[in-house]
Protein backbone atom coordinates (compact mmCIF):
# COMPACT_ATOMS: atom_id res chain seq x y z
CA UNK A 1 0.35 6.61 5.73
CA UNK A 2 0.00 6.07 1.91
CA UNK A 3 -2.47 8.94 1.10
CA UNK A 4 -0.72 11.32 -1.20
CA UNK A 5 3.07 10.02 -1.23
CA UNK A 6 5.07 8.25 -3.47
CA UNK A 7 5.20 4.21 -2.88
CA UNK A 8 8.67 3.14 -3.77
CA UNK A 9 9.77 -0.63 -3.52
CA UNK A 10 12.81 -0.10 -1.08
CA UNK A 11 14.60 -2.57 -3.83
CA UNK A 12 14.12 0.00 -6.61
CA UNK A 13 17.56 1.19 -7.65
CA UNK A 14 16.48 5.07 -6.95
CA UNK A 15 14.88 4.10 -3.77
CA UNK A 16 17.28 6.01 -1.96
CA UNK A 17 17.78 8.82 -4.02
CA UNK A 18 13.89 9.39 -3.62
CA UNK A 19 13.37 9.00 -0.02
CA UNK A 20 16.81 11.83 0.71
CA UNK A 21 14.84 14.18 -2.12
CA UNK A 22 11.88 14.12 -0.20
CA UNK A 23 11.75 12.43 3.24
CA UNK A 24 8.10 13.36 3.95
CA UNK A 25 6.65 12.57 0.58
CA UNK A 26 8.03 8.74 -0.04
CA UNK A 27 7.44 5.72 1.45
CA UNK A 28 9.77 2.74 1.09
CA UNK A 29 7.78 -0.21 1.37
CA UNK A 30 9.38 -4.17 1.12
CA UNK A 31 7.13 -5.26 -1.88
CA UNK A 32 6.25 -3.99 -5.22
CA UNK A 33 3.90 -1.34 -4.73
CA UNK A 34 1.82 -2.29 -7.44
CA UNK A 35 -2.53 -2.07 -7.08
CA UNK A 36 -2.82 -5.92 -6.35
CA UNK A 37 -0.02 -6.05 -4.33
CA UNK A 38 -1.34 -2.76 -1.84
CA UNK A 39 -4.75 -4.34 -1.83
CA UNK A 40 -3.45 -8.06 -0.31
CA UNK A 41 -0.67 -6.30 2.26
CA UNK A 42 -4.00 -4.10 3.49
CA UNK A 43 -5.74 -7.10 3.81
CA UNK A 44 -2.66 -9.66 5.08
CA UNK A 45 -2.39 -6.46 8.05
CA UNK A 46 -6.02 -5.91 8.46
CA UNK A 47 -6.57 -8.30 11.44
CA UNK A 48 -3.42 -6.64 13.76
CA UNK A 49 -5.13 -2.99 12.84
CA UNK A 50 -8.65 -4.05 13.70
CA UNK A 51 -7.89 -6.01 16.82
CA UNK A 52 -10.10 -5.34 19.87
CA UNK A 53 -12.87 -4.17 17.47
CA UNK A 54 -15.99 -6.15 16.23
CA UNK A 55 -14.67 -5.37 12.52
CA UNK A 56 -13.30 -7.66 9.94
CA UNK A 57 -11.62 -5.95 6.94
CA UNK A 58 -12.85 -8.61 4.08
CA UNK A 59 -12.62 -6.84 0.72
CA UNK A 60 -10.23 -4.13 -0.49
CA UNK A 61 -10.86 -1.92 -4.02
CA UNK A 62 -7.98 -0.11 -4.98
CA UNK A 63 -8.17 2.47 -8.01
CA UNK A 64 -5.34 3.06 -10.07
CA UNK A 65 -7.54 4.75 -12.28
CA UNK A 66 -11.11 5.44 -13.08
CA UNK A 67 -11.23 2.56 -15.78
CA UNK A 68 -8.64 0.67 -13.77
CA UNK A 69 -9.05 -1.02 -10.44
CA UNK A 70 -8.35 -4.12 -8.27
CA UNK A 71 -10.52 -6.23 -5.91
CA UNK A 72 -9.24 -8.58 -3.76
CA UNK A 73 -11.65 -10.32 -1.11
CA UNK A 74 -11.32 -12.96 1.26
């Protein structure tokens, strides 16, 4: 749902601007969409999008940049 859009906090004062520029291309989401904070909502949701699997999402690596990334693990 992320993968090539534009993550917006929906508190962001052009939040709305954005999203009726280009409906398809942003995604209002109810935190700051910054690398550590992506990272812990994948893992906070992890368990509800795994369930009825044998899987257990316990480390997520995001990559803001090449030089620049964030690990959190549980």
């Amino acid at each position: 749902n992320w993968d090539h859009k534009f993550l917006l906090w929906n508190e962001d004062a052009a939040a709305n601007i954005m999203l009726n520029t280009d409906p398809d291309g942003v995604v209002l989401l109810n935190f700051n969409p910054t690398a550590e904070n992506l990272a812990g909502y994948l893992l906070l949701i992890s368990d509800d999008l795994l369930q009825n699997t044998n899987c257990k999402l316990v480390s997520v690596t995001i990559e803001e940049t090449r030089k620049c990334s964030v690990t959190i693990t549980i």
